[in-house]
PDB file of N, CA and C in Angstrom:
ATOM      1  N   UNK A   1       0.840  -1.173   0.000  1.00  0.00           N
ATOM      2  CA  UNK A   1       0.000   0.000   0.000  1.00  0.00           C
ATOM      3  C   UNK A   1       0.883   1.235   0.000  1.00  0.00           C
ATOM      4  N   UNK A   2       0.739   2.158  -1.027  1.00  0.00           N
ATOM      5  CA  UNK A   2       1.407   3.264  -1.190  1.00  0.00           C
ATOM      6  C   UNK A   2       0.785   4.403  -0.156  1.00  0.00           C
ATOM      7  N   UNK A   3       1.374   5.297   0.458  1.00  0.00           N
ATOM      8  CA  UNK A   3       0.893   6.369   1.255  1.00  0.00           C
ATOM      9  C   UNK A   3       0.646   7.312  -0.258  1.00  0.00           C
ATOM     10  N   UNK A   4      -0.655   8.185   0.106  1.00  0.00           N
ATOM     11  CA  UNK A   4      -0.974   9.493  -1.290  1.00  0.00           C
ATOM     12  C   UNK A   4      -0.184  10.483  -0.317  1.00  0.00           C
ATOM     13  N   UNK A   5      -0.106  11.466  -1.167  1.00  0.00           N
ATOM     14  CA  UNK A   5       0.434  12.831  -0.642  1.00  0.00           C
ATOM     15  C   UNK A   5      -0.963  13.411  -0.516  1.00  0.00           C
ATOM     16  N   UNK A   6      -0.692  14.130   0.381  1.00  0.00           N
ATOM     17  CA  UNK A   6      -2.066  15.862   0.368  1.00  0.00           C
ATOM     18  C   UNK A   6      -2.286  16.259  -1.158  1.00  0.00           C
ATOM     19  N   UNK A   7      -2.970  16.301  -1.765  1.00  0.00           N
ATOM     20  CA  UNK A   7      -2.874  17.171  -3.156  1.00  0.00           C
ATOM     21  C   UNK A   7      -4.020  18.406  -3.563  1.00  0.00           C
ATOM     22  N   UNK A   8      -3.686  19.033  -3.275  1.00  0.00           N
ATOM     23  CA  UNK A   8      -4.863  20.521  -3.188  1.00  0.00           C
ATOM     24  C   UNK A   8      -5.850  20.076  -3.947  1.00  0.00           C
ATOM     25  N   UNK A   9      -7.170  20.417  -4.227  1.00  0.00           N
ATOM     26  CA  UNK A   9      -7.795  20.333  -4.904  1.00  0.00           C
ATOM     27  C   UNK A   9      -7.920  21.079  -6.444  1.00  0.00           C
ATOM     28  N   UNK A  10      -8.162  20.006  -7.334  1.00  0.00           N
ATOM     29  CA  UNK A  10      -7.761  20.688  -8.927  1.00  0.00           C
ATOM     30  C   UNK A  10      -9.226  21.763  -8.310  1.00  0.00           C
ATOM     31  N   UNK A  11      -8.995  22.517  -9.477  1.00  0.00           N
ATOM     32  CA  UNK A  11     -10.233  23.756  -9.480  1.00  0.00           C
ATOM     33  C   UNK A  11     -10.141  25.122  -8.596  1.00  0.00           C
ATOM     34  N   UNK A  12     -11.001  25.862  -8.621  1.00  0.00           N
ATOM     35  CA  UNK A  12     -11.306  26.672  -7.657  1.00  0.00           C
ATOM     36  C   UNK A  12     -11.333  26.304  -6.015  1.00  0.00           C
ATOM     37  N   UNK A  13     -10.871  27.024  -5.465  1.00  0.00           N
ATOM     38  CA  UNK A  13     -10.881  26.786  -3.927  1.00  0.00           C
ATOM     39  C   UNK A  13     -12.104  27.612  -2.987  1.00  0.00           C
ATOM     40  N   UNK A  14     -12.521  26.799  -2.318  1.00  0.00           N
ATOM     41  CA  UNK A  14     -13.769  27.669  -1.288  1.00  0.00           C
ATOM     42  C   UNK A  14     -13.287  28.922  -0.601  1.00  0.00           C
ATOM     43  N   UNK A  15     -14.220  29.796  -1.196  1.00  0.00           N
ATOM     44  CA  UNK A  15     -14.518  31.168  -0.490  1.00  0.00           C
ATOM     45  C   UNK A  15     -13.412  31.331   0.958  1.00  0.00           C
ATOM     46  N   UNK A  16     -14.273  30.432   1.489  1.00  0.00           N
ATOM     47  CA  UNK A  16     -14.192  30.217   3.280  1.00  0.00           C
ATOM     48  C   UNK A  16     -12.833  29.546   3.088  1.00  0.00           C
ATOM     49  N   UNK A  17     -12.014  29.061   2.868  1.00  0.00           N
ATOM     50  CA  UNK A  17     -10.762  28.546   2.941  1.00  0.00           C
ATOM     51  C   UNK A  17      -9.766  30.006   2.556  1.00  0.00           C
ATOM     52  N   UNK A  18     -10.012  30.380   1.190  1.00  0.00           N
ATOM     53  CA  UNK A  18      -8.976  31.834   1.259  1.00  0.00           C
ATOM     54  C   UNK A  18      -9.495  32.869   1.920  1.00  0.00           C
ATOM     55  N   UNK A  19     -10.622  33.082   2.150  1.00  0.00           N
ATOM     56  CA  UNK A  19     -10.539  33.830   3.123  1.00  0.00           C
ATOM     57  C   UNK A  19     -10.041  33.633   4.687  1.00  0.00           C
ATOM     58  N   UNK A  20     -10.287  32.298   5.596  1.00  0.00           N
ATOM     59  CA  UNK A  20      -9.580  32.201   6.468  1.00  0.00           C
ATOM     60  C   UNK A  20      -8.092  32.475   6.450  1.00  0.00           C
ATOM     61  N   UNK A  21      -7.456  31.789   5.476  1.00  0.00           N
ATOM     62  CA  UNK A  21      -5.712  32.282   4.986  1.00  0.00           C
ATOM     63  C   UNK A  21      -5.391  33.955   4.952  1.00  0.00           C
ATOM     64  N   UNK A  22      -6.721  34.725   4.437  1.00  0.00           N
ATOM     65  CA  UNK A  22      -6.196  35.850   4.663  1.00  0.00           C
ATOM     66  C   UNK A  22      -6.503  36.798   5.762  1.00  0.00           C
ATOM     67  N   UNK A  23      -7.346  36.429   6.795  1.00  0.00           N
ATOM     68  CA  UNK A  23      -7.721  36.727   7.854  1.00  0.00           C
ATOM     69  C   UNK A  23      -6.133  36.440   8.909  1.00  0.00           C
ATOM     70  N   UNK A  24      -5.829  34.990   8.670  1.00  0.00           N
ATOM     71  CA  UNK A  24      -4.866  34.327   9.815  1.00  0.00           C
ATOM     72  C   UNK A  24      -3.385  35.073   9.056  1.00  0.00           C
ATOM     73  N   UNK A  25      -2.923  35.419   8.116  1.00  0.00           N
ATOM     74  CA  UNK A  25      -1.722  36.220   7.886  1.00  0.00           C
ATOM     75  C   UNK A  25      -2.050  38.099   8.175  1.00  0.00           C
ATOM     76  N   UNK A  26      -3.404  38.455   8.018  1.00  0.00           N
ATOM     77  CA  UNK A  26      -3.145  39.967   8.484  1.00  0.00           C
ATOM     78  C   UNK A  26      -3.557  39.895   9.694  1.00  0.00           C
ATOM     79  N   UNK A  27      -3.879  39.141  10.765  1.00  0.00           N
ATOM     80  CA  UNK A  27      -3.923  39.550  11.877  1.00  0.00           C
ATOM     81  C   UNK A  27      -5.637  39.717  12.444  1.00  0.00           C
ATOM     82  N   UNK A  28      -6.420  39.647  11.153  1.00  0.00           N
ATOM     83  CA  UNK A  28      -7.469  40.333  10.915  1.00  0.00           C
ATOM     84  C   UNK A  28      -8.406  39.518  12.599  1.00  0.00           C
ATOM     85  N   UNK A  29      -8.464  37.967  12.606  1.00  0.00           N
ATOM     86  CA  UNK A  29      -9.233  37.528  13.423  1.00  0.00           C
ATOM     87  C   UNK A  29      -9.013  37.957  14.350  1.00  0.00           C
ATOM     88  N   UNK A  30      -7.922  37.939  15.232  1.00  0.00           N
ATOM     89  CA  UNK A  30      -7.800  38.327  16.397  1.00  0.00           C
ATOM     90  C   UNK A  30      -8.030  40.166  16.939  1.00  0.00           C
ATOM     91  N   UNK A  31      -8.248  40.429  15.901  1.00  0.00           N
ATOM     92  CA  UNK A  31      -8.925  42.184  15.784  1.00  0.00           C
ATOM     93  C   UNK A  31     -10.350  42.040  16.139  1.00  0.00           C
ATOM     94  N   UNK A  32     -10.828  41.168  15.132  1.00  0.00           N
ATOM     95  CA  UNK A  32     -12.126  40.909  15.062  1.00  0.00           C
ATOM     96  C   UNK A  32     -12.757  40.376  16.656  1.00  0.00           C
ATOM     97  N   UNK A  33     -12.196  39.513  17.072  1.00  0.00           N
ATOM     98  CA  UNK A  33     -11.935  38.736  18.760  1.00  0.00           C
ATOM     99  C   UNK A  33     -11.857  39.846  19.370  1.00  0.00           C
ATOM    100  N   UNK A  34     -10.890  40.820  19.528  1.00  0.00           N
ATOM    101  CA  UNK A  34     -10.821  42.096  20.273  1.00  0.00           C
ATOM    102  C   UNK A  34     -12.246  42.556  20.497  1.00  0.00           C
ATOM    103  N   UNK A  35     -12.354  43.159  19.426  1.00  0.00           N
ATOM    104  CA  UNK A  35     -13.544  43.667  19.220  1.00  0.00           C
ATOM    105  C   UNK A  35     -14.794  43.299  19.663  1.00  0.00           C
ATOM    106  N   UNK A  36     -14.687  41.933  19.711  1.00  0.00           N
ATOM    107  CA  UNK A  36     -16.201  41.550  20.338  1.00  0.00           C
ATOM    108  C   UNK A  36     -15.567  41.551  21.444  1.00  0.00           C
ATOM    109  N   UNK A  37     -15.067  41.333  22.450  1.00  0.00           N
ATOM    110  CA  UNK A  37     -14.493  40.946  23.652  1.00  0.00           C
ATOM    111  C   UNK A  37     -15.144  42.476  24.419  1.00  0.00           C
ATOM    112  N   UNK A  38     -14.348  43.594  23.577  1.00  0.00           N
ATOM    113  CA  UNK A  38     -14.725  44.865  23.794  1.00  0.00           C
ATOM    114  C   UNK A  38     -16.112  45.141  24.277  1.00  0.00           C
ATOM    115  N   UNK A  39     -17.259  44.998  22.954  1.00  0.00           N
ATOM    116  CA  UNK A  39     -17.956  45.053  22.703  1.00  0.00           C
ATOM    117  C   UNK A  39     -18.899  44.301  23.830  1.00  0.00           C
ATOM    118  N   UNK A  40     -18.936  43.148  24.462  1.00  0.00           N
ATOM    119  CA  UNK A  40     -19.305  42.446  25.488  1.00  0.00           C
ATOM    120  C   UNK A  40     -19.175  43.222  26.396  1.00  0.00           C
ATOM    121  N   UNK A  41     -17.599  43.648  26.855  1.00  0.00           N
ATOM    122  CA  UNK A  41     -17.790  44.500  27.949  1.00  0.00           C
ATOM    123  C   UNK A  41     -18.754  45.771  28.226  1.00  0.00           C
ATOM    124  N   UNK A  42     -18.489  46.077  26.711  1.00  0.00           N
ATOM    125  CA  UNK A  42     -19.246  47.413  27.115  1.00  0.00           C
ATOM    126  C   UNK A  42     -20.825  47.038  27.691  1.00  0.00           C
ATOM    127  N   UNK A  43     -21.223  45.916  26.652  1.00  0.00           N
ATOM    128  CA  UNK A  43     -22.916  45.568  27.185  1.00  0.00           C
ATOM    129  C   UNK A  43     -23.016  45.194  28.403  1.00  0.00           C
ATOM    130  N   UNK A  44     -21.744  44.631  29.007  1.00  0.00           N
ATOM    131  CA  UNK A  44     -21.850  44.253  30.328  1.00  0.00           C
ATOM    132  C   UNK A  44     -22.139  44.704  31.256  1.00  0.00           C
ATOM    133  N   UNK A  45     -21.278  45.903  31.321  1.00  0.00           N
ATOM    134  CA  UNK A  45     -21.195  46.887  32.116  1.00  0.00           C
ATOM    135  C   UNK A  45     -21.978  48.047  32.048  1.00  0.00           C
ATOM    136  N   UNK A  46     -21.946  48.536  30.873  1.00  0.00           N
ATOM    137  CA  UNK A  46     -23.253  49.253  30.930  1.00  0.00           C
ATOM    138  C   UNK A  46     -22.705  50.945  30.853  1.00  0.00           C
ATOM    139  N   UNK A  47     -23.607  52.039  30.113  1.00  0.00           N
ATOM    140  CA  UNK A  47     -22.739  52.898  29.679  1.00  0.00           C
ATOM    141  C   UNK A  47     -22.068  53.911  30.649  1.00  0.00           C
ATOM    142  N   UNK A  48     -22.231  53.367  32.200  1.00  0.00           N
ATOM    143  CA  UNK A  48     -22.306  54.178  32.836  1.00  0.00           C
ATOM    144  C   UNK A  48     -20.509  53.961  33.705  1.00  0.00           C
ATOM    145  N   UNK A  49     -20.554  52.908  33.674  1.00  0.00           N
ATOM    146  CA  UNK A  49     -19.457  51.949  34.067  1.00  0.00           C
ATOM    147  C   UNK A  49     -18.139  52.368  32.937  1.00  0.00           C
ATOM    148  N   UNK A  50     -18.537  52.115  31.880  1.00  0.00           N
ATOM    149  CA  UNK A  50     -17.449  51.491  30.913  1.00  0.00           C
ATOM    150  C   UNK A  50     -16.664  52.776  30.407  1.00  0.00           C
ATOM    151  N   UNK A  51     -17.114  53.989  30.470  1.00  0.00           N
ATOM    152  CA  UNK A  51     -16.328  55.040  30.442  1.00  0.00           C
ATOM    153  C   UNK A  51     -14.941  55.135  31.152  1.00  0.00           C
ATOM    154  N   UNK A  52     -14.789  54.517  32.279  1.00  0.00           N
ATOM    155  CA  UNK A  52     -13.670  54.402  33.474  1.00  0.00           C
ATOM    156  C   UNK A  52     -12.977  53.378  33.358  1.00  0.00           C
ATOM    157  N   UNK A  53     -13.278  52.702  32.382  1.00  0.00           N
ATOM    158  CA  UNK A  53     -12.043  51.139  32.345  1.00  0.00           C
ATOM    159  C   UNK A  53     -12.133  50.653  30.486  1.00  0.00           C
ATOM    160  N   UNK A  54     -10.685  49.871  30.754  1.00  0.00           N
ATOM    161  CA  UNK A  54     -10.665  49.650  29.327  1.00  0.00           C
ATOM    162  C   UNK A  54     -10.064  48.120  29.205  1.00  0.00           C
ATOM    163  N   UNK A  55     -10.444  47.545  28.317  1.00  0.00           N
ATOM    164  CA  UNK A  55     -10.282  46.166  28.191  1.00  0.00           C
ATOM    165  C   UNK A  55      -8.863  45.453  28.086  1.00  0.00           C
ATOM    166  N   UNK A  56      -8.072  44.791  28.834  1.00  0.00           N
ATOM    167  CA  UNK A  56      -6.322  45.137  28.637  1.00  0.00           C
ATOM    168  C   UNK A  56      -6.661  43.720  27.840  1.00  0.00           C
ATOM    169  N   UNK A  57      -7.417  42.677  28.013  1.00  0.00           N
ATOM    170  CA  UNK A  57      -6.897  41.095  26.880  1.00  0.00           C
ATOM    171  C   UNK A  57      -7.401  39.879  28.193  1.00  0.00           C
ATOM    172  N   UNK A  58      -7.323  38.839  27.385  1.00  0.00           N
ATOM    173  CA  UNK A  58      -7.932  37.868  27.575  1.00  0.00           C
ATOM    174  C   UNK A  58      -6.774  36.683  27.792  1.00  0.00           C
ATOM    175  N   UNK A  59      -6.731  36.211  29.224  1.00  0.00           N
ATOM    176  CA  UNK A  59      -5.537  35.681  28.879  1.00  0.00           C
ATOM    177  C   UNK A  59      -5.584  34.104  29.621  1.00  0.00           C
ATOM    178  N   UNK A  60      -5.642  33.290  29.401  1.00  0.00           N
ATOM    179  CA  UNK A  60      -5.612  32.262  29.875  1.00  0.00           C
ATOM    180  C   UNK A  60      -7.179  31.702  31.163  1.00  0.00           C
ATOM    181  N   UNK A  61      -8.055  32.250  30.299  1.00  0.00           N
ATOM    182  CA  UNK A  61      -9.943  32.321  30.460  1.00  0.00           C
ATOM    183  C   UNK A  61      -9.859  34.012  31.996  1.00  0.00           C
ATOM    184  N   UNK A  62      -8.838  34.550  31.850  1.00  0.00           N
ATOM    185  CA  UNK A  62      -8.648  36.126  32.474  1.00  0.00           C
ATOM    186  C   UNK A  62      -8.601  37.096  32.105  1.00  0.00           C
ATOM    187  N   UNK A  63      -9.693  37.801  32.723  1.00  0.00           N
ATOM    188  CA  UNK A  63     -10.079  38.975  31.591  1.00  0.00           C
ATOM    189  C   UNK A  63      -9.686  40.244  32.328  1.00  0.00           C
ATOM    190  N   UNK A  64      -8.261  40.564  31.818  1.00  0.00           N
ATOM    191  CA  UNK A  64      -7.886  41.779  32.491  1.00  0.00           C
ATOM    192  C   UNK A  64      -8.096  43.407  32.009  1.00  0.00           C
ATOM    193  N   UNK A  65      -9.144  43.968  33.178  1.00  0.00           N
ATOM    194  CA  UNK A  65      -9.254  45.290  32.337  1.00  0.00           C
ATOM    195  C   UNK A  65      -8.885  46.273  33.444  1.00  0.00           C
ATOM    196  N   UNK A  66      -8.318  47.387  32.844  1.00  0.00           N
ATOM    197  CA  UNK A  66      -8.123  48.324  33.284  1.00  0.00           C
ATOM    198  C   UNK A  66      -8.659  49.827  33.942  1.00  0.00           C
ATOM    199  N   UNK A  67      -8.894  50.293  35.027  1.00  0.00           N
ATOM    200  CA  UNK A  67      -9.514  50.969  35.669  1.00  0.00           C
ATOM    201  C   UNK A  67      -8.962  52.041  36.149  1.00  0.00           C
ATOM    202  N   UNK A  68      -9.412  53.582  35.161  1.00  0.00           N
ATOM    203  CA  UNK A  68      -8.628  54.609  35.613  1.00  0.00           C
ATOM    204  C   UNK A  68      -9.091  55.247  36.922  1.00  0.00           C
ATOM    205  N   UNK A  69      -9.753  54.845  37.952  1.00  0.00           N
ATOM    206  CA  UNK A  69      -9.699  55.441  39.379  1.00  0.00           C
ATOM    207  C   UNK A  69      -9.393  54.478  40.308  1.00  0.00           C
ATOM    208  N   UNK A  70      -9.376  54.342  41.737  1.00  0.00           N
ATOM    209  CA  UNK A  70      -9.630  53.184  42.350  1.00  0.00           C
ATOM    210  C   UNK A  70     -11.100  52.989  42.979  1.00  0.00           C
ATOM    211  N   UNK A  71     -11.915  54.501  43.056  1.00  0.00           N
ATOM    212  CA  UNK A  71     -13.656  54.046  43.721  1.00  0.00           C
ATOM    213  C   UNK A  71     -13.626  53.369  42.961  1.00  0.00           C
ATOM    214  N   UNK A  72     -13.453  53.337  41.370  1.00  0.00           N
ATOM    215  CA  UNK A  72     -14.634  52.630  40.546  1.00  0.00           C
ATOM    216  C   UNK A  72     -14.199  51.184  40.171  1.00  0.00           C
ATOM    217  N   UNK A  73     -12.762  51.089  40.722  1.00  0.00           N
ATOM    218  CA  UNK A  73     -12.028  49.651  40.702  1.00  0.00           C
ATOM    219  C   UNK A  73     -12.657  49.004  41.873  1.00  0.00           C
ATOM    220  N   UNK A  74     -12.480  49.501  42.839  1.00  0.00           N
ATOM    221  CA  UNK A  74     -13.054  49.144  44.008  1.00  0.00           C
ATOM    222  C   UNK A  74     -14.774  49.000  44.162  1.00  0.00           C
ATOM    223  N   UNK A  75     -15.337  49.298  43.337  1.00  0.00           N
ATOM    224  CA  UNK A  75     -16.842  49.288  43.105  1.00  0.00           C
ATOM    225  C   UNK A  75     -16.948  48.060  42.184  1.00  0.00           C
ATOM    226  N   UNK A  76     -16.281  47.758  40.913  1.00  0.00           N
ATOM    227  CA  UNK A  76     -16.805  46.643  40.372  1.00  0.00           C
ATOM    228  C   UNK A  76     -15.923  45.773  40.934  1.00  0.00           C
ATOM    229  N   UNK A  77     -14.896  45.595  41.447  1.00  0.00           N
ATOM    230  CA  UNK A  77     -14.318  44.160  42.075  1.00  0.00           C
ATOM    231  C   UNK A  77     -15.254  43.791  43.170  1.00  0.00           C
ATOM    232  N   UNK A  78     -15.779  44.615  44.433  1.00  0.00           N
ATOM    233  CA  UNK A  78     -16.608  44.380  45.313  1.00  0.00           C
ATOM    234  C   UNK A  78     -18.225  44.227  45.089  1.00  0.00           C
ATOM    235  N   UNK A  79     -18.596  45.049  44.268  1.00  0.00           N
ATOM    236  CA  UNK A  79     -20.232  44.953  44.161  1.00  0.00           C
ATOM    237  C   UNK A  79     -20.827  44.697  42.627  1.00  0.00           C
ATOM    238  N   UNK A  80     -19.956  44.529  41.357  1.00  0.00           N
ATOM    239  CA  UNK A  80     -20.520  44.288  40.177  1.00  0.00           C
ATOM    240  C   UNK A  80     -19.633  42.964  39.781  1.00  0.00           C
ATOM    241  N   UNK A  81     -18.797  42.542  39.834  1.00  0.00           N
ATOM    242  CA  UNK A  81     -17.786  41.584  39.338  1.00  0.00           C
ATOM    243  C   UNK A  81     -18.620  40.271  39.073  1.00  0.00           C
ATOM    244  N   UNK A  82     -19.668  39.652  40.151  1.00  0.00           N
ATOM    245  CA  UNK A  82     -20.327  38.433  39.648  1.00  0.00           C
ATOM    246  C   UNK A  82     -20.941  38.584  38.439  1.00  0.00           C
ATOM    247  N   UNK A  83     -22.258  39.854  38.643  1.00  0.00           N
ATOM    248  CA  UNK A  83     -23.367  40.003  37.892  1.00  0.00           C
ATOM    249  C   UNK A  83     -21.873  40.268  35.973  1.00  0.00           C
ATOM    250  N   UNK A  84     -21.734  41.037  36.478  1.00  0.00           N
ATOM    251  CA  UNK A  84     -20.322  41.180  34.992  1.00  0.00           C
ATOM    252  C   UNK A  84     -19.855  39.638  34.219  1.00  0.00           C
ATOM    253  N   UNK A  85     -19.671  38.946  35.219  1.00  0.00           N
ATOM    254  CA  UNK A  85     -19.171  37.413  34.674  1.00  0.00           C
ATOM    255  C   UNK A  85     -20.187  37.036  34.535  1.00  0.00           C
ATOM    256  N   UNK A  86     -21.464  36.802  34.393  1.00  0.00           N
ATOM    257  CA  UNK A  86     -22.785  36.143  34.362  1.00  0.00           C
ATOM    258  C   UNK A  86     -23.021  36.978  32.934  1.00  0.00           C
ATOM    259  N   UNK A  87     -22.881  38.067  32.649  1.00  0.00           N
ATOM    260  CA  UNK A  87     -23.324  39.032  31.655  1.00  0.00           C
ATOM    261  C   UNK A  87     -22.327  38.226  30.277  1.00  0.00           C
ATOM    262  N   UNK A  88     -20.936  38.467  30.422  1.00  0.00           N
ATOM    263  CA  UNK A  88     -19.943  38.208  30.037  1.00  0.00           C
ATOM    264  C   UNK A  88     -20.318  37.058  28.961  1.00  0.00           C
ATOM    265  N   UNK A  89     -20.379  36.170  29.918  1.00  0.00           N
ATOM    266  CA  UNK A  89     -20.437  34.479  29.674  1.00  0.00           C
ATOM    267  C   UNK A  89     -21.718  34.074  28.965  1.00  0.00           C
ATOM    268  N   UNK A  90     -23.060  34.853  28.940  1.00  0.00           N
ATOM    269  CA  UNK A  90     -23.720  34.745  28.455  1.00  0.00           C
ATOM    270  C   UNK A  90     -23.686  35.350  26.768  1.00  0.00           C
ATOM    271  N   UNK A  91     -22.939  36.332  26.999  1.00  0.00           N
ATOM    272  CA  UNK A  91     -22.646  37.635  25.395  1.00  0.00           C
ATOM    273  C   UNK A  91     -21.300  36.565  24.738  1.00  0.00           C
ATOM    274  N   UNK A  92     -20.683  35.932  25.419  1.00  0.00           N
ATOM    275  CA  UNK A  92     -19.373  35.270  24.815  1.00  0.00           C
ATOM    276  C   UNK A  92     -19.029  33.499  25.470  1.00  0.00           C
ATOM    277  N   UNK A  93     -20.824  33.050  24.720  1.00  0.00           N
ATOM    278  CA  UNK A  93     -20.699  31.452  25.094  1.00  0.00           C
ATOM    279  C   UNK A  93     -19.556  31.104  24.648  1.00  0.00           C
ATOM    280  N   UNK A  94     -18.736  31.198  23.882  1.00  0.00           N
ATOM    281  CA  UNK A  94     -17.629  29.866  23.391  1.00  0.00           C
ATOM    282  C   UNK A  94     -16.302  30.523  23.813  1.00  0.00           C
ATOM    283  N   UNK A  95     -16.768  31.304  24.802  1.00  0.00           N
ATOM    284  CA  UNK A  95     -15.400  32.027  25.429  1.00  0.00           C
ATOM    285  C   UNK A  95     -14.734  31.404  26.904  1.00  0.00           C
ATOM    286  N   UNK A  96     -13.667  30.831  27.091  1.00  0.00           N
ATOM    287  CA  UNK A  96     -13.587  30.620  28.473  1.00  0.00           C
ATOM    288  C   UNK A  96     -13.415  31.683  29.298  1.00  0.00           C
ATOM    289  N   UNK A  97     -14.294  32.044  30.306  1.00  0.00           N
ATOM    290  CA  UNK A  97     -13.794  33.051  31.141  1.00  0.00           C
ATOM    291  C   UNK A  97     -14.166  32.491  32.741  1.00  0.00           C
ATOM    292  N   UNK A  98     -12.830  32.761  33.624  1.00  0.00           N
ATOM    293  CA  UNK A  98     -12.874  31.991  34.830  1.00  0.00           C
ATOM    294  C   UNK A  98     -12.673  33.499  35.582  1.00  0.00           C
ATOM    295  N   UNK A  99     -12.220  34.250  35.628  1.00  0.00           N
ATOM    296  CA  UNK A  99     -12.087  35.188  36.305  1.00  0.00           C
ATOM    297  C   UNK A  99     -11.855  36.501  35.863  1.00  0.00           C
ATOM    298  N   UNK A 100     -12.178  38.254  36.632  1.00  0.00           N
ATOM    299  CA  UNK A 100     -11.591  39.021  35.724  1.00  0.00           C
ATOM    300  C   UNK A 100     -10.595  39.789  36.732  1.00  0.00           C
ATOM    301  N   UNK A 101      -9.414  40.284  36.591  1.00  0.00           N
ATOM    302  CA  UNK A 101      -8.799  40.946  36.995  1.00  0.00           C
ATOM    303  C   UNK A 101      -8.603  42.506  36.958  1.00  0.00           C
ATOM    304  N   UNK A 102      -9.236  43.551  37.689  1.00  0.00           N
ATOM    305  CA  UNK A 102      -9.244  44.618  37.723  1.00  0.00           C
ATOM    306  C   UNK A 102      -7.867  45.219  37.811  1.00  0.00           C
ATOM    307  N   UNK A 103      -7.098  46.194  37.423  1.00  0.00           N
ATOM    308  CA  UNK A 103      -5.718  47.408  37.314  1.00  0.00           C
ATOM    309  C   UNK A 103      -6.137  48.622  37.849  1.00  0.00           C
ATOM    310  N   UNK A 104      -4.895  49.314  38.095  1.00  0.00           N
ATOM    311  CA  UNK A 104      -5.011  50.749  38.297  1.00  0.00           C
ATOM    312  C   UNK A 104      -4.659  50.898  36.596  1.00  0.00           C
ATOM    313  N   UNK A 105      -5.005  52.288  35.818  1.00  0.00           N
ATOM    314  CA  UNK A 105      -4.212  52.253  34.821  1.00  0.00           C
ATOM    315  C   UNK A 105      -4.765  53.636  34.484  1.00  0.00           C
ATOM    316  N   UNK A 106      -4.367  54.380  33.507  1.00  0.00           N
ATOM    317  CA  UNK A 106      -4.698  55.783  33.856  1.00  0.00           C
ATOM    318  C   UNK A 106      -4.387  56.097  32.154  1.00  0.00           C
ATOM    319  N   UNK A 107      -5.525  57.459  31.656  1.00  0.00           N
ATOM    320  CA  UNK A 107      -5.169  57.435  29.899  1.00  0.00           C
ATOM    321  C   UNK A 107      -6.560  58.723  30.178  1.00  0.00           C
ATOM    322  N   UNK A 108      -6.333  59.520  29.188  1.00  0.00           N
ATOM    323  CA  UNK A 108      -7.084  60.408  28.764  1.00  0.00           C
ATOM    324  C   UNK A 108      -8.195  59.946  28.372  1.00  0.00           C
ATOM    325  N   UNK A 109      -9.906  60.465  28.682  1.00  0.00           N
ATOM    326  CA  UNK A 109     -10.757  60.199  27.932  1.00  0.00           C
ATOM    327  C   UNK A 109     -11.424  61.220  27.204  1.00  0.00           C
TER     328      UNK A 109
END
């Protein structure tokens, strides 16, 4: 029994195949990932919240964001942080998220 090689397919190639190839060399998905990640937070939190913190990344199911005061760090680590992960997890089913980690971090708005 001979082993075949891989051999591309004669013809045209699916949509969805070059486009994944050109998504995964510019970077494009993981923009796109940002973006919703973002985008979650903001629904999460709500427009009142999300003015004061900014999303630092997702890192090993840890969602570290950044918080330019400490009341308002100290307000969602103590009194919003569950209801936030319940919000979260519901806006980003196929996301692992186990915990989020609040910062000091400071930036012009």
């Amino acid at each position: 029994m001979t082993a075949k090689r891989h051999e591309p397919p004669k013809g045209p190639e699916l949509l969805s195949e070059v486009l994944s190839r050109l998504f995964a060399a510019h970077g494009w998905g993981r923009r796109q990932e940002r973006l919703h990640l973002e985008e979650a937070w903001a629904d999460a939190v709500g427009p009142e919240l999300v003015a004061g913190t900014r999303v630092g990344g997702l890192r090993r199911g840890i969602l570290e964001v950044e918080v330019n005061n400490a009341i308002l760090m100290q307000e969602l680590a103590q009194f919003h942080k569950r209801k936030i992960m319940e919000r979260l997890r519901q806006r980003l089913p196929r996301t692992t998220l186990s915990d989020i980690r609040f910062r000091a971090g400071t930036w012009q708005t």
